[in-house]
Protein backbone atom coordinates (compact mmCIF):
# COMPACT_ATOMS: atom_id res chain seq x y z
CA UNK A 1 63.68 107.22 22.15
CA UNK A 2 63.21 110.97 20.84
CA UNK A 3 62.66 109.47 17.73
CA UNK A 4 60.23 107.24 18.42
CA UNK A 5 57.82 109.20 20.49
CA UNK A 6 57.42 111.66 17.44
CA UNK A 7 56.65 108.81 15.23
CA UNK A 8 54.13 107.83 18.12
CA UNK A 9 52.54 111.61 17.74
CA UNK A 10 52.71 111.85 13.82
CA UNK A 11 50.72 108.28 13.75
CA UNK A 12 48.05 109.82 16.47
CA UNK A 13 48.01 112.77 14.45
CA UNK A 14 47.95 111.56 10.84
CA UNK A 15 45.14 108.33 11.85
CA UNK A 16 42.51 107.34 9.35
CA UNK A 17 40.18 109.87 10.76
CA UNK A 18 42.14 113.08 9.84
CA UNK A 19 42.37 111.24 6.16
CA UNK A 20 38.48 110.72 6.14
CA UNK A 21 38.03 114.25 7.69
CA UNK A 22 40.08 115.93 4.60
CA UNK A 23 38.43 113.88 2.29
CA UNK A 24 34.75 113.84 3.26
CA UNK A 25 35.52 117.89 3.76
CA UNK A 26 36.70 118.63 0.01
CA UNK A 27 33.55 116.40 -0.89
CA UNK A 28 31.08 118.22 1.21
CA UNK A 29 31.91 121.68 -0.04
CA UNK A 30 31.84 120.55 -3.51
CA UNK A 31 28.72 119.10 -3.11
CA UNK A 32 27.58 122.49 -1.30
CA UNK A 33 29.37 124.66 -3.77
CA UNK A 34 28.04 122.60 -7.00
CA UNK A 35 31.11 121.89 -7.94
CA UNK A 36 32.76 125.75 -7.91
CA UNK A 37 35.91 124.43 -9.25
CA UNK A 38 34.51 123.30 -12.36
CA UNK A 39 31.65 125.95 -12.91
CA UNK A 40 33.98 128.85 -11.99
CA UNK A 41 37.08 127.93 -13.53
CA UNK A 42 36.70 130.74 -16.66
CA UNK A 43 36.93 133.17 -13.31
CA UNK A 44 39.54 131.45 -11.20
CA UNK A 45 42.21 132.32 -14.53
CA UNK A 46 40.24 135.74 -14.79
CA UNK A 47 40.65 137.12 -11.47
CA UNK A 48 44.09 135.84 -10.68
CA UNK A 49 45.04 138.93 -13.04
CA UNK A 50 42.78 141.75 -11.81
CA UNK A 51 43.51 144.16 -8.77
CA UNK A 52 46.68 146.14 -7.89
CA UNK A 53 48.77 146.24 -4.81
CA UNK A 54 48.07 149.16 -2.29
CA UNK A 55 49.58 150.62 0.68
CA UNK A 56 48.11 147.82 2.53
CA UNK A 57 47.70 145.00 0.73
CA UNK A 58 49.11 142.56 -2.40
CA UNK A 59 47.58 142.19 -5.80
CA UNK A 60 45.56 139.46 -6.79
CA UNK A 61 48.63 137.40 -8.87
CA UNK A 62 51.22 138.55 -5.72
CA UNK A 63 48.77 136.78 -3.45
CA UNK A 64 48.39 133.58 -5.31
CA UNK A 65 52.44 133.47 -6.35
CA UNK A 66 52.54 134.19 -2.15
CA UNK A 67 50.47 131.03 -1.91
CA UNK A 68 51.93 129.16 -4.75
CA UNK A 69 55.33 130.01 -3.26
CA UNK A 70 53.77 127.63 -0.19
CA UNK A 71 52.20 125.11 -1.96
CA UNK A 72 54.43 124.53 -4.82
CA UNK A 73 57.95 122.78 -2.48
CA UNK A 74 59.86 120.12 -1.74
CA UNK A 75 55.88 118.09 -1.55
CA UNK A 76 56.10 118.24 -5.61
CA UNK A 77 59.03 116.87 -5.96
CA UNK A 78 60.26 114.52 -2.90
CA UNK A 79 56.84 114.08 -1.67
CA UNK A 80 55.54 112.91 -4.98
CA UNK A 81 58.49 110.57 -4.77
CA UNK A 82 57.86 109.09 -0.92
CA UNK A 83 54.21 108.66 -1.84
CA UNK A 84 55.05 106.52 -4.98
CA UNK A 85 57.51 104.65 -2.88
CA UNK A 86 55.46 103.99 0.12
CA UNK A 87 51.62 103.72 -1.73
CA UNK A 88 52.59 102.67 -5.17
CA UNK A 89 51.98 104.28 -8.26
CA UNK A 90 48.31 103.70 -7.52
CA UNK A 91 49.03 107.31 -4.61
CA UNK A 92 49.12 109.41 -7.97
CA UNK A 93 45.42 108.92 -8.06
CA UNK A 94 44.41 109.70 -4.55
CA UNK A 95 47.26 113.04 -4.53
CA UNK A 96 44.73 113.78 -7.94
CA UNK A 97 41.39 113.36 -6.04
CA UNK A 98 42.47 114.59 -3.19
CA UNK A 99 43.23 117.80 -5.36
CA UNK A 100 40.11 118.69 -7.00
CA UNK A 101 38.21 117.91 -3.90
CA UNK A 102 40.24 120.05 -2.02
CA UNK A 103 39.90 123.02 -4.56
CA UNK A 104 35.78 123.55 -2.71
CA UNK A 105 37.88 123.66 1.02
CA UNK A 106 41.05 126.01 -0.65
CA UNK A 107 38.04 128.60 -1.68
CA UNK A 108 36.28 128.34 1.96
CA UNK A 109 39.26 128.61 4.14
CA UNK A 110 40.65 131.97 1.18
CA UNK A 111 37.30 133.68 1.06
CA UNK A 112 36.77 133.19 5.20
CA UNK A 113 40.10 134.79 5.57
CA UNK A 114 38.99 137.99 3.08
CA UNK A 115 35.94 138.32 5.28
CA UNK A 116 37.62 138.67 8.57
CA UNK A 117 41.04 140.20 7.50
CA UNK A 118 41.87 143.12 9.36
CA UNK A 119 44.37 145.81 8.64
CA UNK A 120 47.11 145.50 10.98
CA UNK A 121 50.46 148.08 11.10
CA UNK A 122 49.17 149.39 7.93
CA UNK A 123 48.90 146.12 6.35
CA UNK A 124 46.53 143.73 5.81
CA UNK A 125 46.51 140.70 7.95
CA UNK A 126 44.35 137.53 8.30
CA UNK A 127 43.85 133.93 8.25
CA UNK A 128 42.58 130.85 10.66
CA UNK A 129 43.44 132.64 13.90
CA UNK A 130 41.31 136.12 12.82
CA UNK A 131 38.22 134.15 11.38
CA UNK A 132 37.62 131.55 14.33
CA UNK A 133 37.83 134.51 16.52
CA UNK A 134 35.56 137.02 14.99
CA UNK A 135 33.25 134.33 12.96
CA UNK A 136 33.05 131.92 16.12
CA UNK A 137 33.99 133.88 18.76
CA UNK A 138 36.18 131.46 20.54
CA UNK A 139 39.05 133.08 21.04
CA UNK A 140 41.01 130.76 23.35
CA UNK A 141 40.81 128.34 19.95
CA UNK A 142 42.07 131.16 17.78
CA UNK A 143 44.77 131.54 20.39
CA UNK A 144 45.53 127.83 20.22
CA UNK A 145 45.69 127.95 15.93
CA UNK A 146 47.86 130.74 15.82
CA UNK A 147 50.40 128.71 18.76
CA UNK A 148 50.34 125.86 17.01
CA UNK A 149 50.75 127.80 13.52
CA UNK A 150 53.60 129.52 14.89
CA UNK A 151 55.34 126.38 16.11
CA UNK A 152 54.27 124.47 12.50
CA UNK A 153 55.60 127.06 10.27
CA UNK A 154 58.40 128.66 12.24
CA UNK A 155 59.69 125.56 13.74
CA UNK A 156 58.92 121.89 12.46
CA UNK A 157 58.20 122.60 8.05
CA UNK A 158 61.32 124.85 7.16
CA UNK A 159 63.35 121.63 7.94
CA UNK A 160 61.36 119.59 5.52
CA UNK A 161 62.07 122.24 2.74
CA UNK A 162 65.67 122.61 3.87
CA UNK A 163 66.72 118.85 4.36
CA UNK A 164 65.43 118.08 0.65
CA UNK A 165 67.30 121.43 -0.88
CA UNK A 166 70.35 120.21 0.53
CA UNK A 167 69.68 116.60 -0.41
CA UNK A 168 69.67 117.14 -4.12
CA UNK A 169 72.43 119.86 -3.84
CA UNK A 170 75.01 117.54 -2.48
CA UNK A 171 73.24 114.84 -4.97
CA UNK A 172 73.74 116.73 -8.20
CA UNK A 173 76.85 119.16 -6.95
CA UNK A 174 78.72 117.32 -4.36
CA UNK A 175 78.46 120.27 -2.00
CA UNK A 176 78.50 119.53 1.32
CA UNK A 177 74.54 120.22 3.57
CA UNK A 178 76.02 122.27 6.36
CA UNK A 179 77.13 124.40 3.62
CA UNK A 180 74.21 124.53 1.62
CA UNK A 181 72.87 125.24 5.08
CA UNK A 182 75.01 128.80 5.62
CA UNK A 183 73.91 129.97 2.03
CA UNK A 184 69.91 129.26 2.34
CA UNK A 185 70.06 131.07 5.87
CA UNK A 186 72.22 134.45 4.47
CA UNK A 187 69.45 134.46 1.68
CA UNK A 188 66.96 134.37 3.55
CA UNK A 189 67.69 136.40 6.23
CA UNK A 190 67.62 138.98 3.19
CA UNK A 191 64.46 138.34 2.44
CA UNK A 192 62.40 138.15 5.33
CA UNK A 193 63.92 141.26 7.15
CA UNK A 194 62.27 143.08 4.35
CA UNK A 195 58.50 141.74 5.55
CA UNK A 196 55.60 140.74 2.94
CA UNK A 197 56.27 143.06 -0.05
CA UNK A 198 59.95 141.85 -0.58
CA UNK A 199 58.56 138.12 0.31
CA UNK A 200 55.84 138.76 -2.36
CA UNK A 201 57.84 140.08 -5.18
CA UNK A 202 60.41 137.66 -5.48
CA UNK A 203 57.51 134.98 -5.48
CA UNK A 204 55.64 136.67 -8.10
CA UNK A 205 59.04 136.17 -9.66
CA UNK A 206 60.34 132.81 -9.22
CA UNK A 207 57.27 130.73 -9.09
CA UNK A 208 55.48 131.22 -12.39
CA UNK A 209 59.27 130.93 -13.72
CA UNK A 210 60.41 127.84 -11.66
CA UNK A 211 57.27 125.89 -12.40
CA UNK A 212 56.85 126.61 -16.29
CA UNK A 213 60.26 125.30 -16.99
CA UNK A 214 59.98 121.82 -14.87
CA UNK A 215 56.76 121.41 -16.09
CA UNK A 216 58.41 121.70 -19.77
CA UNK A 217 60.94 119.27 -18.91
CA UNK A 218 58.53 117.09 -17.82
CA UNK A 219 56.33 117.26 -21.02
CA UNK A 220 59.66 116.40 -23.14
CA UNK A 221 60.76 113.62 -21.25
CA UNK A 222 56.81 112.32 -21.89
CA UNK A 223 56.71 113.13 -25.57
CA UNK A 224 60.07 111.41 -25.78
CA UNK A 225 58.40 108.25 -23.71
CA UNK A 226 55.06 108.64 -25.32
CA UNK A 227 54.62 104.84 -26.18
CA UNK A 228 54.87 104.14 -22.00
CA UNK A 229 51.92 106.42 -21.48
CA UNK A 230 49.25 104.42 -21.65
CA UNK A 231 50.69 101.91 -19.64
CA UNK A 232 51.50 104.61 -17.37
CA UNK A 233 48.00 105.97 -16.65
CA UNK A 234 46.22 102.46 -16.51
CA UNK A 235 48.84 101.38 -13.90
CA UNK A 236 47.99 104.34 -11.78
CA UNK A 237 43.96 103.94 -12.22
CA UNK A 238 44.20 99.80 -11.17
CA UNK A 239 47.04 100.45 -8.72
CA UNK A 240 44.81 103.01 -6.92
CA UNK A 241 41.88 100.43 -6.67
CA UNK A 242 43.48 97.29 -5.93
CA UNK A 243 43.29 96.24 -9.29
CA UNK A 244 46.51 95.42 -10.44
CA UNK A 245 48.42 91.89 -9.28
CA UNK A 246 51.35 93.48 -8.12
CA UNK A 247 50.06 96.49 -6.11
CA UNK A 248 46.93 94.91 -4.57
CA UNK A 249 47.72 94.30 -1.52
CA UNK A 250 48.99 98.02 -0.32
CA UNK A 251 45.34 99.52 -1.43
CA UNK A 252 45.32 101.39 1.66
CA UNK A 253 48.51 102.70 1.50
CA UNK A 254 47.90 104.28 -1.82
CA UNK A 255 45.05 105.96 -0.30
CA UNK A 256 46.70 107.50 2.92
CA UNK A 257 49.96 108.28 1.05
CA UNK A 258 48.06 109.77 -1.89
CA UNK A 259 45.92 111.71 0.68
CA UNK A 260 48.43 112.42 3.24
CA UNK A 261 51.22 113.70 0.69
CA UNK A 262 48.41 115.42 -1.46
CA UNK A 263 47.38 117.37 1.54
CA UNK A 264 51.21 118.02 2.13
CA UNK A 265 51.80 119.63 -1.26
CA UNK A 266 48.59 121.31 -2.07
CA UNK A 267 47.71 122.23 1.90
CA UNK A 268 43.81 122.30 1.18
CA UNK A 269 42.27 122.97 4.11
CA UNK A 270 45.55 122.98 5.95
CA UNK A 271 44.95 126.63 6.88
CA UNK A 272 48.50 127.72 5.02
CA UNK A 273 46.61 130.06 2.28
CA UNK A 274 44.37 132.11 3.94
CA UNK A 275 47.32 134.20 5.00
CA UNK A 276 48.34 135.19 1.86
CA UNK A 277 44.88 135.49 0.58
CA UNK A 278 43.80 138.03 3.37
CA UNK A 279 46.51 140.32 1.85
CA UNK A 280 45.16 140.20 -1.49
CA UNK A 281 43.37 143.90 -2.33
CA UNK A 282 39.83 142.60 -3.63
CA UNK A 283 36.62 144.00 -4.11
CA UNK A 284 35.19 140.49 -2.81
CA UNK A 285 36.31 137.42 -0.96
CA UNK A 286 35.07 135.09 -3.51
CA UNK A 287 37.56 136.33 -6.18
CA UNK A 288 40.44 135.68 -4.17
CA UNK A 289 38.55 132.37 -3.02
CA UNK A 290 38.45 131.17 -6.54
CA UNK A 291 42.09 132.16 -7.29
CA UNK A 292 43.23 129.62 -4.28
CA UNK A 293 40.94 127.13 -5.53
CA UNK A 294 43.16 127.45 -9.27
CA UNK A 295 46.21 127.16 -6.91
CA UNK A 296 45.30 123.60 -6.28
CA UNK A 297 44.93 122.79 -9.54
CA UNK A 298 48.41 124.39 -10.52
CA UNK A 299 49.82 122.25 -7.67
CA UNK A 300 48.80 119.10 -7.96
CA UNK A 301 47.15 118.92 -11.62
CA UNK A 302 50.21 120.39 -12.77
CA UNK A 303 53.24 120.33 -10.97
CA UNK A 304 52.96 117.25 -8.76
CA UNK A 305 51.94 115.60 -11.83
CA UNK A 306 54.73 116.40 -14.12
CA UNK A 307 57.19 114.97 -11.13
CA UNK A 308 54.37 111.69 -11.56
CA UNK A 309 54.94 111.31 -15.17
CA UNK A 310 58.74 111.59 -15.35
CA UNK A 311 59.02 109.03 -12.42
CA UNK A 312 56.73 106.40 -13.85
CA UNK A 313 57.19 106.52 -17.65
CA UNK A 314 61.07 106.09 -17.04
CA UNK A 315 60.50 103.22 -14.16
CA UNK A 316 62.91 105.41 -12.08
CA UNK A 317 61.50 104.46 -8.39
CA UNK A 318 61.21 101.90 -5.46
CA UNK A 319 57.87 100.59 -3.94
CA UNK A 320 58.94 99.68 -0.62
CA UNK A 321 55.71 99.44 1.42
CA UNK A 322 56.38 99.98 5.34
CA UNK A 323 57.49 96.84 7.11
CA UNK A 324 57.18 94.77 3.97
CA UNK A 325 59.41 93.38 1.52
CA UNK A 326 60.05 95.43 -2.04
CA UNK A 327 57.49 95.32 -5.10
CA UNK A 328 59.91 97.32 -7.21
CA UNK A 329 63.51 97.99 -6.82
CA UNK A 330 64.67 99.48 -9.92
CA UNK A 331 67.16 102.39 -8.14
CA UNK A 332 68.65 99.73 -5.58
CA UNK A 333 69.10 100.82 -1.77
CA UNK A 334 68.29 104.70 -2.69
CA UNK A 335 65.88 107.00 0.23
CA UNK A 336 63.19 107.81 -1.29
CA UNK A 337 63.03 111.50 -2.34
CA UNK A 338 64.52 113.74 -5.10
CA UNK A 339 66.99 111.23 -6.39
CA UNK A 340 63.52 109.36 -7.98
CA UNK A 341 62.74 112.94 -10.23
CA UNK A 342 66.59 113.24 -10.93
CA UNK A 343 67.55 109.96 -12.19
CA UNK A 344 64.16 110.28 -14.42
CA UNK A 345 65.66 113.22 -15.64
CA UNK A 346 68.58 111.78 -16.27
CA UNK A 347 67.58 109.02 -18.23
CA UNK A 348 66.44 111.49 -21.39
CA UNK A 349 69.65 114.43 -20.46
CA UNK A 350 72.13 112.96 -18.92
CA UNK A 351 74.70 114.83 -16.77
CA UNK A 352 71.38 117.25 -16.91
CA UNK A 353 68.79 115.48 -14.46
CA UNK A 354 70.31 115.90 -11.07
CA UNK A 355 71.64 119.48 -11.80
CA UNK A 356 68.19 119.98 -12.74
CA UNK A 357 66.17 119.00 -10.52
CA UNK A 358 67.98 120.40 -7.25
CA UNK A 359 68.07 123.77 -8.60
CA UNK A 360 64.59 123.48 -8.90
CA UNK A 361 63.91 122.35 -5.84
CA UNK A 362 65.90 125.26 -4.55
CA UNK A 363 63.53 127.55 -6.05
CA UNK A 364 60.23 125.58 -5.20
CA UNK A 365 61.55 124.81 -1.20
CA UNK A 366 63.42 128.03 -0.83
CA UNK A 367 59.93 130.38 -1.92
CA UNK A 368 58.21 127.79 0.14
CA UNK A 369 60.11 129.12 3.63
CA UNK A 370 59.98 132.45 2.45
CA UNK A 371 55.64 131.64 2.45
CA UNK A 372 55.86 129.50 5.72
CA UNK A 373 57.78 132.48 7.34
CA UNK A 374 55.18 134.91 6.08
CA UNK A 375 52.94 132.70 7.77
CA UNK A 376 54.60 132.62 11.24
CA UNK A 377 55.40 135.99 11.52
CA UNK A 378 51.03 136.72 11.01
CA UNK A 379 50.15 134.33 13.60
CA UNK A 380 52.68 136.42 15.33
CA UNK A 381 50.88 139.44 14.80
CA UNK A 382 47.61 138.42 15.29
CA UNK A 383 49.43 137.17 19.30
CA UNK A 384 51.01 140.56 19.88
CA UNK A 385 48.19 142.68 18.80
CA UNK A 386 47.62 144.09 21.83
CA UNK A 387 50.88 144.22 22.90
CA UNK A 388 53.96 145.23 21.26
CA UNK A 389 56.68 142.35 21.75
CA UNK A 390 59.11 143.69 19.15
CA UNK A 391 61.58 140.98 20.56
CA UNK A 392 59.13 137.56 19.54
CA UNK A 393 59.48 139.19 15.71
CA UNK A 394 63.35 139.03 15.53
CA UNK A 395 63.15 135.54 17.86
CA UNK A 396 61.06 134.42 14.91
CA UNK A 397 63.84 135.39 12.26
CA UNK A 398 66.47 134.00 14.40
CA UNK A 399 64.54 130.94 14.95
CA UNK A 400 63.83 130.01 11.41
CA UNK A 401 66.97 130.74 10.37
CA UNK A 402 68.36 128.24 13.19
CA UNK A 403 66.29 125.71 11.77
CA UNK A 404 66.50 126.01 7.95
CA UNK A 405 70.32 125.21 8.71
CA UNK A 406 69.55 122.70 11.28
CA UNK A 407 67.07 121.14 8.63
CA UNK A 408 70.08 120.97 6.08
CA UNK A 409 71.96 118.38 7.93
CA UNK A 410 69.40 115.96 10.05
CA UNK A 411 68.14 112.74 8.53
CA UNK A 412 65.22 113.32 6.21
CA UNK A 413 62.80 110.90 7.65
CA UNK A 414 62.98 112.66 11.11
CA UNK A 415 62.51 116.23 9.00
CA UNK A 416 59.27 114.57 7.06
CA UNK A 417 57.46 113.26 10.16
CA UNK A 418 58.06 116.66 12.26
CA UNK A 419 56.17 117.74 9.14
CA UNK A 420 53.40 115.55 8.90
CA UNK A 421 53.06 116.46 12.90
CA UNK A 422 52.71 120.39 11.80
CA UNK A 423 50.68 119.55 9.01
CA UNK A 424 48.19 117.54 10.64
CA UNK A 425 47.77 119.88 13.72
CA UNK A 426 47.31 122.68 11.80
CA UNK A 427 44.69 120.82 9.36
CA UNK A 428 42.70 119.42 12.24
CA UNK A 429 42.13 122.94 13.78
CA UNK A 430 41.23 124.48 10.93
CA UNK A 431 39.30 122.02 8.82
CA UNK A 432 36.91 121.94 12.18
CA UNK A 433 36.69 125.60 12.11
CA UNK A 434 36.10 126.01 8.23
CA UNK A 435 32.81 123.49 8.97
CA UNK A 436 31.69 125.43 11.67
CA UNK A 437 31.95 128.87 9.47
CA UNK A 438 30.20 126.97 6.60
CA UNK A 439 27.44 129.12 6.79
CA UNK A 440 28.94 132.54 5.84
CA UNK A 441 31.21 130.91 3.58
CA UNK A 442 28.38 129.82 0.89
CA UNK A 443 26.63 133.22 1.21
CA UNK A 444 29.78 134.77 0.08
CA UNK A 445 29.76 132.59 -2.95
CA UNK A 446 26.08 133.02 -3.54
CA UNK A 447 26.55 137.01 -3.49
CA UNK A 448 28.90 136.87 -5.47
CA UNK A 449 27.10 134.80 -8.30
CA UNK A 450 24.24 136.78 -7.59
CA UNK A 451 26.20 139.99 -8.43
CA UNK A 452 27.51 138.28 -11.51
CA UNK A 453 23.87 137.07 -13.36
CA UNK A 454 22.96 140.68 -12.40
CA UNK A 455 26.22 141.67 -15.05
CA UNK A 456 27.68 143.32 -11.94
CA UNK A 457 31.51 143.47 -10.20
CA UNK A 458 30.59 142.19 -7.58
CA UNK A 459 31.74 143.75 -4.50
CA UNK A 460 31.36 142.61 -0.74
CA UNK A 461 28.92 144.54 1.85
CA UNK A 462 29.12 142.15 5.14
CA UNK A 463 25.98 144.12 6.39
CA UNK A 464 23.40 143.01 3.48
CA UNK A 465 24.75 139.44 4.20
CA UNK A 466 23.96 139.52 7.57
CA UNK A 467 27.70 138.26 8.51
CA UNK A 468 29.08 140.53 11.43
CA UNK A 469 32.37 141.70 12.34
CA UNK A 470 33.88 141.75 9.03
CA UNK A 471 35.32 145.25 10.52
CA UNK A 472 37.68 146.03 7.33
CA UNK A 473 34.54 145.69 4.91
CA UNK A 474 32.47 147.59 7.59
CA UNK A 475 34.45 150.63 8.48
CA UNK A 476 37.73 150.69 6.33
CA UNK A 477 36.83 149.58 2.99
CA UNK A 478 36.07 151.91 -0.01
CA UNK A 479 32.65 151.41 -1.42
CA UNK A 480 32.31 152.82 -4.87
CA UNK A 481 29.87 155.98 -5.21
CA UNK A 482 30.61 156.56 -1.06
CA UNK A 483 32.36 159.03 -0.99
CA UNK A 484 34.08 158.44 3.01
CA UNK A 485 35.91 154.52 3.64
CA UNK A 486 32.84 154.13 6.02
CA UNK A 487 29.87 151.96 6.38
CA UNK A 488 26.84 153.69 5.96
CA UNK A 489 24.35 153.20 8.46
CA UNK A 490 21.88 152.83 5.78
CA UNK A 491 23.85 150.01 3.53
């Protein structure tokens, strides 16, 4: 019954509309941005290097590795794998549109957050909940985000990370979940008790790591297949438009698994990286607004695809559309999920593949709580800013710890669609907010071109815009050639 009435939520949640709305949203600000995420991309690589860590804030690479660290999880490599099964390989194609699309709403939502980020208990702090109050001035909506954020990231997406960790750890080692459980709870209660910095340098760490190496793997097992890859990309290109005899008929399913799982793994517009962005020290929102808009690209374009590749080329997957006999059945009665990626692997290193694969899904999921923590704990902040609950902080820890075991041992399609509920919720409040704050958005992005044809570094002054209560910029941040961290009433 339980079971059923989240299902019932999820499929209110996740309808065609919230699929057109990310869609049609990634389009529109591409069309209004002219297509940043091509025209900028020389910057995007450029900035993600520039800017140190302060006393208050992250550098520029910390912050994207932060984000990263929640975008790059168990969405790259089971995801990938549930989309395929579910959609077809034709979902590749939609996951990839859905991706460079979404790169126009990842700079919005990251540059909106740099405007209205506010320094907090000495650190910066920012996101949905601090721009839809200050930029719209509705705080009972700001109130709501940060509830529901809180709930999303504290309570209902560590599962999904945990539940496929311990998936391919029993898979490859044999080890049993509620054990695998115990050991991702110690580890991370040693992380988080340590707040952003610690969360931010071991994901400056692992992720660049992690995700060089599988994407490695993934270009050997290719080159080592490289006959099967043009069948490979024309099946994906007909599959996703109904072209191909076998895959016809789930058309729509491609599209709403490639969206739905694309939005999952990448979270454009999801409202998940204009945390870590606000803690990014930058001389303007834009540059940490084009960094996040790369972070799609390393996502999907890179990592999501590389778990594509090894899948298809080696024929290692199901397509079992929902209610509806099999179209492919090449791994037998298998749930779909990391065992796709590790008997892919398998079939180029054996003994290597499923080894492999969990540990990196350890790394990828693991940083990936670390990020959705992070995320909790500043919609937590921006609740108790006027009044110190020290008690709702270590409720959070114990929380999230109680459910990163509890996600180790449940069944993984109840983990996924508690998900897809915090997904969704979160991406509906905040993809309706970003469109309402379109307006200062694109004059951050024109300043900031304007400041570039001039052969300047550009650097953000909230007053000459015309956009109000970006307080940081206003009264904290240091202008160069001012000599005081003050606005001047002249500027």
């Amino acid at each position: 019954m339980l079971e059923a009435f989240i299902r019932w939520v999820n499929d209110i949640i996740w309808s065609p509309a919230l699929i057109y709305l990310c869609l049609g949203t990634g389009l529109f600000y591409s069309l209004a941005t002219r297509f940043l995420q091509v025209r900028h991309l020389k910057d995007m690589v450029k900035h993600m290097f520039e800017g140190k860590r302060s006393e208050a804030g992250v550098s520029s690479f910390q912050a994207l590795s932060l984000a990263l660290s929640g975008r790059v999880g168990t969405g790259n490599i089971a995801g990938v794998a549930t989309a395929i099964a579910a959609g077809g390989p034709g979902s590749v194609f939609w996951m990839w549109l859905i991706a460079f699309l979404g790169a126009g709403s990842a700079f919005v939502e990251a540059a909106l957050g740099q405007v209205y980020k506010t320094k907090q208990d000495g650190q910066f702090r920012g996101g949905p909940a601090y721009y839809i109050e200050k930029g719209l001035k509705l705080k009972w909506y700001a109130v709501l985000f940060a509830v529901v954020t809180v709930i999303a990231t504290g309570v209902l997406l560590p599962g999904v990370q945990a539940n496929s960790i311990a998936a391919g750890i029993e898979n490859a080692f044999g080890i049993h979940p509620a054990i695998t459980g115990i050991a991702l709870a110690v580890i991370l209660a040693s992380i988080i008790f340590g707040g952003v910095k610690r969360i931010a340098n071991v994901a400056q760490v692992v992720v660049p790591f992690m995700a060089l190496g599988y994407i490695l793997v993934a270009l050997i097992i290719v080159f080592l297949n490289i006959s099967q890859l043009p069948g490979v990309l024309a099946l994906i290109f007909t599959s996703a438009f109904g072209l191909d005899a076998a895959f016809g008929g789930i058309l729509g399913a491609a599209i709403s698994w490639g969206v739905k799982r694309g939005i999952y793994s990448n979270e454009a517009g999801q409202g998940t990286a204009p945390h870590a962005a606000s803690a990014a020290e930058v001389s303007h929102p834009a540059k940490q607004g084009l960094v996040q808009a790369f972070s799609i690209y390393v996502d999907t374009l890179f990592v999501c695809s590389a778990t594509a590749f090894m899948i298809l080329i080696t024929g290692m997957y199901n397509v079992k559309p929902d209610g509806a006999a099999p179209i492919v059945n090449n791994l037998g009665d298998v749930e779909p999920g990391p065992i796709f990626t590790q008997q892919a692997v398998e079939t180029v290193f054996p003994g290597f593949g499923a080894p492999f694969v969990a540990i990196a899904l350890l790394f990828f999921a693991f940083t990936t709580i670390m990020a959705y923590y992070y995320m909790a704990e500043t919609n937590l902040a921006y609740l108790n800013r006027y009044v110190k609950r020290t008690w709702s902080e270590y409720a959070l820890k114990i929380v999230i710890l109680g459910v990163v075991f509890y996600g180790s041992v449940k069944t993984a399609s109840l983990a996924w669609t508690l998900g897809d509920i915090g997904v969704g919720s979160m991406a509906w409040l905040n993809i309706i907010a970003m469109l309402l704050l379109t307006k200062p958005a694109l004059a951050v992005l024109k300043d900031y071109e304007r400041q570039k044809k001039e052969g300047k570094d550009p650097v953000f002054d909230p007053v000459k815009l015309g956009i109000a209560d970006a307080d940081f910029w206003e009264k904290e941040y240091q202008y160069p050639g001012v000599p005081e961290p003050s606005r001047r009433k002249t500027s």
